[in-house]
Protein backbone atom coordinates (compact mmCIF):
# COMPACT_ATOMS: atom_id res chain seq x y z
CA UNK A 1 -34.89 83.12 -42.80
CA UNK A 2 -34.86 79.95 -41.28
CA UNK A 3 -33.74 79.36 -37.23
CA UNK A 4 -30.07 78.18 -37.51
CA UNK A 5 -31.26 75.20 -35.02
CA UNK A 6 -34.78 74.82 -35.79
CA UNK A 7 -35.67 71.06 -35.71
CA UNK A 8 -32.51 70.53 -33.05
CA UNK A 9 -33.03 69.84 -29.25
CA UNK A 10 -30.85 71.08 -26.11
CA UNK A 11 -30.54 69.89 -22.88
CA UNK A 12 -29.40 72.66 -20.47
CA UNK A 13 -28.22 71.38 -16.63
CA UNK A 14 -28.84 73.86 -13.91
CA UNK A 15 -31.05 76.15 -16.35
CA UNK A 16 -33.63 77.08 -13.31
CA UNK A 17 -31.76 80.65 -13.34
CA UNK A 18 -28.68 82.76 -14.59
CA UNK A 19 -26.50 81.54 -17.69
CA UNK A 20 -28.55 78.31 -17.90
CA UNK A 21 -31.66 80.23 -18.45
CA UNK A 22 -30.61 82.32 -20.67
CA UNK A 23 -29.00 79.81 -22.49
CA UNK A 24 -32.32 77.62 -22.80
CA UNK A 25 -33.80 81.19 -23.89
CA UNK A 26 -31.61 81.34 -26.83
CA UNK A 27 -31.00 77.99 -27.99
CA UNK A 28 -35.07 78.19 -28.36
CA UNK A 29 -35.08 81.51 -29.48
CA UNK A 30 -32.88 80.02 -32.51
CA UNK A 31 -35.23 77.74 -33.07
CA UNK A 32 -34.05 74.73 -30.80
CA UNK A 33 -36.25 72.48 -28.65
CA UNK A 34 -35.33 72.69 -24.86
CA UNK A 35 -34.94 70.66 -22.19
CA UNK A 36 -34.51 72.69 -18.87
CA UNK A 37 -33.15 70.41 -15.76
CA UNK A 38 -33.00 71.99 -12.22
CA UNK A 39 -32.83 70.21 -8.97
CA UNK A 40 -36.58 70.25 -8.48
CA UNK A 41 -39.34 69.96 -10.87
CA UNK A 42 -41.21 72.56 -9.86
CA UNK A 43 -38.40 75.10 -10.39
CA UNK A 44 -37.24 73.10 -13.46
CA UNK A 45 -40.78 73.76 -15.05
CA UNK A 46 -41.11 76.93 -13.57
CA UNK A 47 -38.44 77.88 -15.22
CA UNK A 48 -39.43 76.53 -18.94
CA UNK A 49 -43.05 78.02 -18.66
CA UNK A 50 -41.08 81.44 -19.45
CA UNK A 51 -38.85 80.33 -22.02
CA UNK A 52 -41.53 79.72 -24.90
CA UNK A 53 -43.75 76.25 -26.19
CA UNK A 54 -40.96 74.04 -27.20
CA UNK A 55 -39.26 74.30 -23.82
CA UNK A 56 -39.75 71.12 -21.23
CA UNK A 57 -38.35 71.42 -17.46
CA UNK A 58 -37.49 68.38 -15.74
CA UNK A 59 -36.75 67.84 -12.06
CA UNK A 60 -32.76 66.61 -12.20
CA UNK A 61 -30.07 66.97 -9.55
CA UNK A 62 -26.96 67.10 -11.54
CA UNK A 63 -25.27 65.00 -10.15
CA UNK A 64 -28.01 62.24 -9.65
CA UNK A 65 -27.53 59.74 -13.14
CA UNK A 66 -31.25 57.89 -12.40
CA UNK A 67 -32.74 61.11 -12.75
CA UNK A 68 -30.39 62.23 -15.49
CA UNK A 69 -30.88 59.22 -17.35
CA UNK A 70 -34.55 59.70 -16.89
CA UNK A 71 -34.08 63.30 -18.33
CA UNK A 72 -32.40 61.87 -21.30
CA UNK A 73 -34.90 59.27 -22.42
CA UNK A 74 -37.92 61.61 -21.82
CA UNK A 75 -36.14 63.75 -23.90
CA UNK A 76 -35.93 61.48 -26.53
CA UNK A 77 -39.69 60.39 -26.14
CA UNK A 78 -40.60 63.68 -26.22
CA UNK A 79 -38.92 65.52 -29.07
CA UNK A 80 -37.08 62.54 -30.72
CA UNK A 81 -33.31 63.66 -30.42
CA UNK A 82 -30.32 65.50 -28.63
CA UNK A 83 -28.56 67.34 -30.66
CA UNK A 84 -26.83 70.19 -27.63
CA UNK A 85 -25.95 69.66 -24.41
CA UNK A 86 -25.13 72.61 -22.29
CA UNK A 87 -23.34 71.29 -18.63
CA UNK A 88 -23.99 74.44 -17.10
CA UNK A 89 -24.48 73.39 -13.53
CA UNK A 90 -22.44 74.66 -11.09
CA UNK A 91 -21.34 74.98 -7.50
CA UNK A 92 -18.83 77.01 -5.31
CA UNK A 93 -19.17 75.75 -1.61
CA UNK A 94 -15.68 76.24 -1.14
CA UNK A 95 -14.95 79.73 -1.01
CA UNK A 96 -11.76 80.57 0.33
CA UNK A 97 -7.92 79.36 0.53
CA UNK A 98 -7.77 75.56 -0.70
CA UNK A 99 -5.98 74.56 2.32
CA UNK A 100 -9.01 75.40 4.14
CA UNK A 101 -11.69 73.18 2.77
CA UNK A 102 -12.49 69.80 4.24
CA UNK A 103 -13.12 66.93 2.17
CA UNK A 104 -16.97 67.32 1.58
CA UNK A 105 -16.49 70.55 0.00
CA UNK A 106 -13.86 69.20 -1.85
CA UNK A 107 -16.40 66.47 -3.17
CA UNK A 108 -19.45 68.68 -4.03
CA UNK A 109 -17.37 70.80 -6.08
CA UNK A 110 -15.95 68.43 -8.18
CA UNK A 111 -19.10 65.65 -8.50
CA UNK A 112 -20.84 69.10 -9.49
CA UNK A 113 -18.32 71.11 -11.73
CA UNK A 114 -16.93 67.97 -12.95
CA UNK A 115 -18.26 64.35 -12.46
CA UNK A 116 -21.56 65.89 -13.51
CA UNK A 117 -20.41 67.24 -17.39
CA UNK A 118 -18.81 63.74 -17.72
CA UNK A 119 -22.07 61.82 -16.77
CA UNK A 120 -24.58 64.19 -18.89
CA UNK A 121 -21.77 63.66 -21.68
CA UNK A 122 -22.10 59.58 -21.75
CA UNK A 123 -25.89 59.48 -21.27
CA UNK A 124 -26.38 61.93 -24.61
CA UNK A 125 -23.49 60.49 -26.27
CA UNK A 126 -25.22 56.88 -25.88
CA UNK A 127 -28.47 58.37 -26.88
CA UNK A 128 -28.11 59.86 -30.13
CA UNK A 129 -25.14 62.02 -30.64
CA UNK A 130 -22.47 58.47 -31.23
CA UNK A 131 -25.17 57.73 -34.04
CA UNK A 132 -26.47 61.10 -35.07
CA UNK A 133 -23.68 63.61 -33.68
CA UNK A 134 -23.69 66.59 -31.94
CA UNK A 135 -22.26 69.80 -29.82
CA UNK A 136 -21.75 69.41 -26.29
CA UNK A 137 -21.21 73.38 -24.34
CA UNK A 138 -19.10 72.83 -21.21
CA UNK A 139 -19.43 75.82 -18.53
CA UNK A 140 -16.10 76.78 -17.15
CA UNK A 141 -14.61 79.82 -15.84
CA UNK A 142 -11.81 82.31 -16.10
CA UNK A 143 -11.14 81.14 -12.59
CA UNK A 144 -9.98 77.93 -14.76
CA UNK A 145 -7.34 79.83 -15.99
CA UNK A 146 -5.40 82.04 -13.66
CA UNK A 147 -4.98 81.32 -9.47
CA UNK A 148 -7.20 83.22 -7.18
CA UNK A 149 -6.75 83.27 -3.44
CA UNK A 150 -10.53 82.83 -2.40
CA UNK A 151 -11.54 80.69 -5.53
CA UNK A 152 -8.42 77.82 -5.83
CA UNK A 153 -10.47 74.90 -5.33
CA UNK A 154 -13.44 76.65 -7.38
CA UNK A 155 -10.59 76.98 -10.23
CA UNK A 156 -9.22 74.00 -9.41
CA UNK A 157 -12.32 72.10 -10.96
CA UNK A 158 -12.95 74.59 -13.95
CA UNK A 159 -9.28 74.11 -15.08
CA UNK A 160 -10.08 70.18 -15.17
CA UNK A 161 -13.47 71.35 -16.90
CA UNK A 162 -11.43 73.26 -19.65
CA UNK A 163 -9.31 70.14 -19.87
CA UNK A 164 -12.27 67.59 -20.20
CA UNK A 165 -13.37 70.11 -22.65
CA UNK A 166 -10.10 69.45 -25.25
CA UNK A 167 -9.77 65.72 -23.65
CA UNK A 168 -13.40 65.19 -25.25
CA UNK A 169 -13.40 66.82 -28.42
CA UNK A 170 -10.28 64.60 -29.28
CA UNK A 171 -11.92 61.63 -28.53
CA UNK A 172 -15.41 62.35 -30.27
CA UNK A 173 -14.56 64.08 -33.09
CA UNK A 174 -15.40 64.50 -36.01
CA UNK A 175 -19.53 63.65 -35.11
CA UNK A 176 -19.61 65.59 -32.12
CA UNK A 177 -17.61 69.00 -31.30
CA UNK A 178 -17.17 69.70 -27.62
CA UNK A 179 -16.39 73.42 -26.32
CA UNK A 180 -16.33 75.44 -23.50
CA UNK A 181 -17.23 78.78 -22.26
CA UNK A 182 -15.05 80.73 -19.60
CA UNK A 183 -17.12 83.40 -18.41
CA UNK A 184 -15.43 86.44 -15.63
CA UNK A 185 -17.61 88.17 -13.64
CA UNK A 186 -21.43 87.58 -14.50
CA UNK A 187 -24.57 88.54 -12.70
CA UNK A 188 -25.78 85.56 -11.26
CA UNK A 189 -26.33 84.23 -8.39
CA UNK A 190 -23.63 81.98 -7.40
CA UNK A 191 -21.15 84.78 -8.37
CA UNK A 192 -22.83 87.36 -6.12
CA UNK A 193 -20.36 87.57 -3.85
CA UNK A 194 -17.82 88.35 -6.38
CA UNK A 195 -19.67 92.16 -7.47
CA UNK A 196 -23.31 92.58 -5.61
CA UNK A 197 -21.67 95.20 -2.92
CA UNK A 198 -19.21 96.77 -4.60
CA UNK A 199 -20.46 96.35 -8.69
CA UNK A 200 -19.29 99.87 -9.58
CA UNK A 201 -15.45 98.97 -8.45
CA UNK A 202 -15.55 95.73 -9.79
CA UNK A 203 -16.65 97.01 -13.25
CA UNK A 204 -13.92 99.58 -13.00
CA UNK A 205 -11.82 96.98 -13.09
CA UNK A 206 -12.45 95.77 -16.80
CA UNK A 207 -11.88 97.24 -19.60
CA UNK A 208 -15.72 97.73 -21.30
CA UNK A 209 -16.83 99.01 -17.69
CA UNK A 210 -19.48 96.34 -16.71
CA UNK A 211 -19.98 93.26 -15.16
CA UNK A 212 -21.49 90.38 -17.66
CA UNK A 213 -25.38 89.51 -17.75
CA UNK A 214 -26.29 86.03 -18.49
CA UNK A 215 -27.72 86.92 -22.62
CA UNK A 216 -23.81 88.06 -23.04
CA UNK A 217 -23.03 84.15 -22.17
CA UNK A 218 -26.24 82.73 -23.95
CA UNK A 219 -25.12 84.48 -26.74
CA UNK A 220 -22.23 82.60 -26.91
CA UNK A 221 -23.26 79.52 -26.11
CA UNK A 222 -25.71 79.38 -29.00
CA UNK A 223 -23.04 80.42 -31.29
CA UNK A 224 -21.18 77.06 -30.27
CA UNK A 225 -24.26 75.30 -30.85
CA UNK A 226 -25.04 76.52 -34.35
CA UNK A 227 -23.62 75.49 -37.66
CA UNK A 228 -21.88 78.45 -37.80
CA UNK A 229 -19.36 76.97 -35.59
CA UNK A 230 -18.77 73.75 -36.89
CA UNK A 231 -15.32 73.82 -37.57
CA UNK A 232 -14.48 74.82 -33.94
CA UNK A 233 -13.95 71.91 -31.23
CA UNK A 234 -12.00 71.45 -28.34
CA UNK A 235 -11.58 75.42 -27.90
CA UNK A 236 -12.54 77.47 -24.73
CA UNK A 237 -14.13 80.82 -25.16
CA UNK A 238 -13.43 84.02 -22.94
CA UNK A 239 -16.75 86.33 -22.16
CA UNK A 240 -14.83 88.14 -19.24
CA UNK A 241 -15.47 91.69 -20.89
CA UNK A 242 -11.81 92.20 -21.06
CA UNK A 243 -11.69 91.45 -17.30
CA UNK A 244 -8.38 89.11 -17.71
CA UNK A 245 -6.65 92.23 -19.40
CA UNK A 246 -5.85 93.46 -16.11
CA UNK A 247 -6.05 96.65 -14.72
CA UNK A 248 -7.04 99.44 -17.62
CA UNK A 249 -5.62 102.37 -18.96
CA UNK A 250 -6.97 105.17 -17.23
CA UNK A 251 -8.77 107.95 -19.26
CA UNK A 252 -6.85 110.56 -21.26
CA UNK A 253 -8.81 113.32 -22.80
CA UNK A 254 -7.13 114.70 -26.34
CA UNK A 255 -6.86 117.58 -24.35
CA UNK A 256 -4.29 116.07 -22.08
CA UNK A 257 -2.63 114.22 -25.03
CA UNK A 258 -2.32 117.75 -26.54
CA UNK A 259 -0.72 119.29 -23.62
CA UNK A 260 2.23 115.97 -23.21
CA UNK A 261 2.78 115.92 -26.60
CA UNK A 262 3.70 119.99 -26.79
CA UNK A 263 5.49 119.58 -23.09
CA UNK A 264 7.88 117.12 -24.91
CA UNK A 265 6.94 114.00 -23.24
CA UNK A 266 5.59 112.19 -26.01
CA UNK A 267 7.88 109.51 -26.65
């Protein structure tokens, strides 16, 4: 059976770890060609050498277009298209109320969350996908879609991801689809703070009784990449595990629907 993205190639942003790596793990495991950027080369390459042959990392800060413009033509050299984009790269330095961040914060959150999906967008866009088209995989949040109190401005900047998301699939349709995953709460890194000392309460909390792992985001993400989605654009995808449900039914036993039922109170 043949790879459902053999002869295609992905670029994954902030792929050195977490979702992005597993991402670049399955887009090649499906038979893609990967590009893997990180902020440094050496963790950008370290990062590819585990992926598989046809993965390449390159040293890009996402934020910094020289080097992502760099990233895009030796991508090109290299493997001759680019046919996925995944703007995975992320950043929370403003934990906490909004009214509480300064201006810098404010900055680095959106050049990072934001700025950065629109600027990987146009260079790829220029590059091949205008000519050739494409799928572009925007990484957003279910902190896009509901307030928190200690992630506003972190929300804030996923909500105008989510946006961009439907903004750009309107405007680059019908070559190139443009999505977006919203993942809850995922064991990486930058959400550690969100489950790493209390992971058995937090997956309490949602309804199939874990926190995410990065493959349960890949996964999706190469679905969105695939053929097998290419009558979906503009849409944003919930992997939250059932988290936005709310808080869950507790357990009942047949035993103790038995014993209601016969005491009259089943209504």
């Amino acid at each position: 059976m043949t790879a459902p993205l053999e002869g295609r190639t992905a670029i994954v942003t902030g792929a050195s770890r977490g979702i992005g790596l597993a991402a670049a793990a399955g887009l090649h495991a499906a038979g893609a060609n990967v590009v893997l950027t990180a902020r440094t080369r050496e963790a950008a390459e370290a990062a590819a050498s585990t992926v598989g042959e046809r993965a390449l990392g390159i040293g890009a800060h996402a934020t910094d277009q020289t080097r992502a413009r760099a990233c895009v033509d030796r991508t090109m050299e290299t493997f001759g298209s680019v046919d996925i984009l995944v703007n995975n790269a992320g950043t929370n330095p403003a934990y906490g109320r909004v009214l509480s961040q300064d201006h810098a914060r404010f900055a680095k959150t959106f050049d990072v969350n934001l700025w950065a999906p629109v600027m990987w967008s146009q260079l790829v866009v220029e590059a091949w996908m205008q000519a050739n088209g494409g799928s572009i995989i925007n990484t957003a949040s279910i902190s896009g879609l509901a307030p928190d109190p200690d992630l506003g401005l972190y929300g804030a900047s996923k909500a105008a991801l989510i946006f961009l998301t439907q903004q750009l699939a309107a405007e680059l349709g019908p070559g190139i689809r443009v999505n977006a995953i919203a993942p809850g709460v995922v064991r990486t890194r930058l959400a550690e703070l969100l489950w790493k000392d209390h992971e058995p309460e937090v997956a309490g909390r949602i309804p199939l009784k874990r926190i995410g792992e990065p493959e349960d985001v890949a996964a999706a993400i190469v679905f969105l990449a695939a053929p097998s989605s290419s009558w979906i654009t503009g849409e944003t995808l919930v992997i939250d595990g059932g988290q936005r449900l709310g808080a869950t039914i507790p357990d009942v036993t047949a035993a103790d629907f038995r014993a209601g039922d016969s005491a009259g109170d089943r209504t």
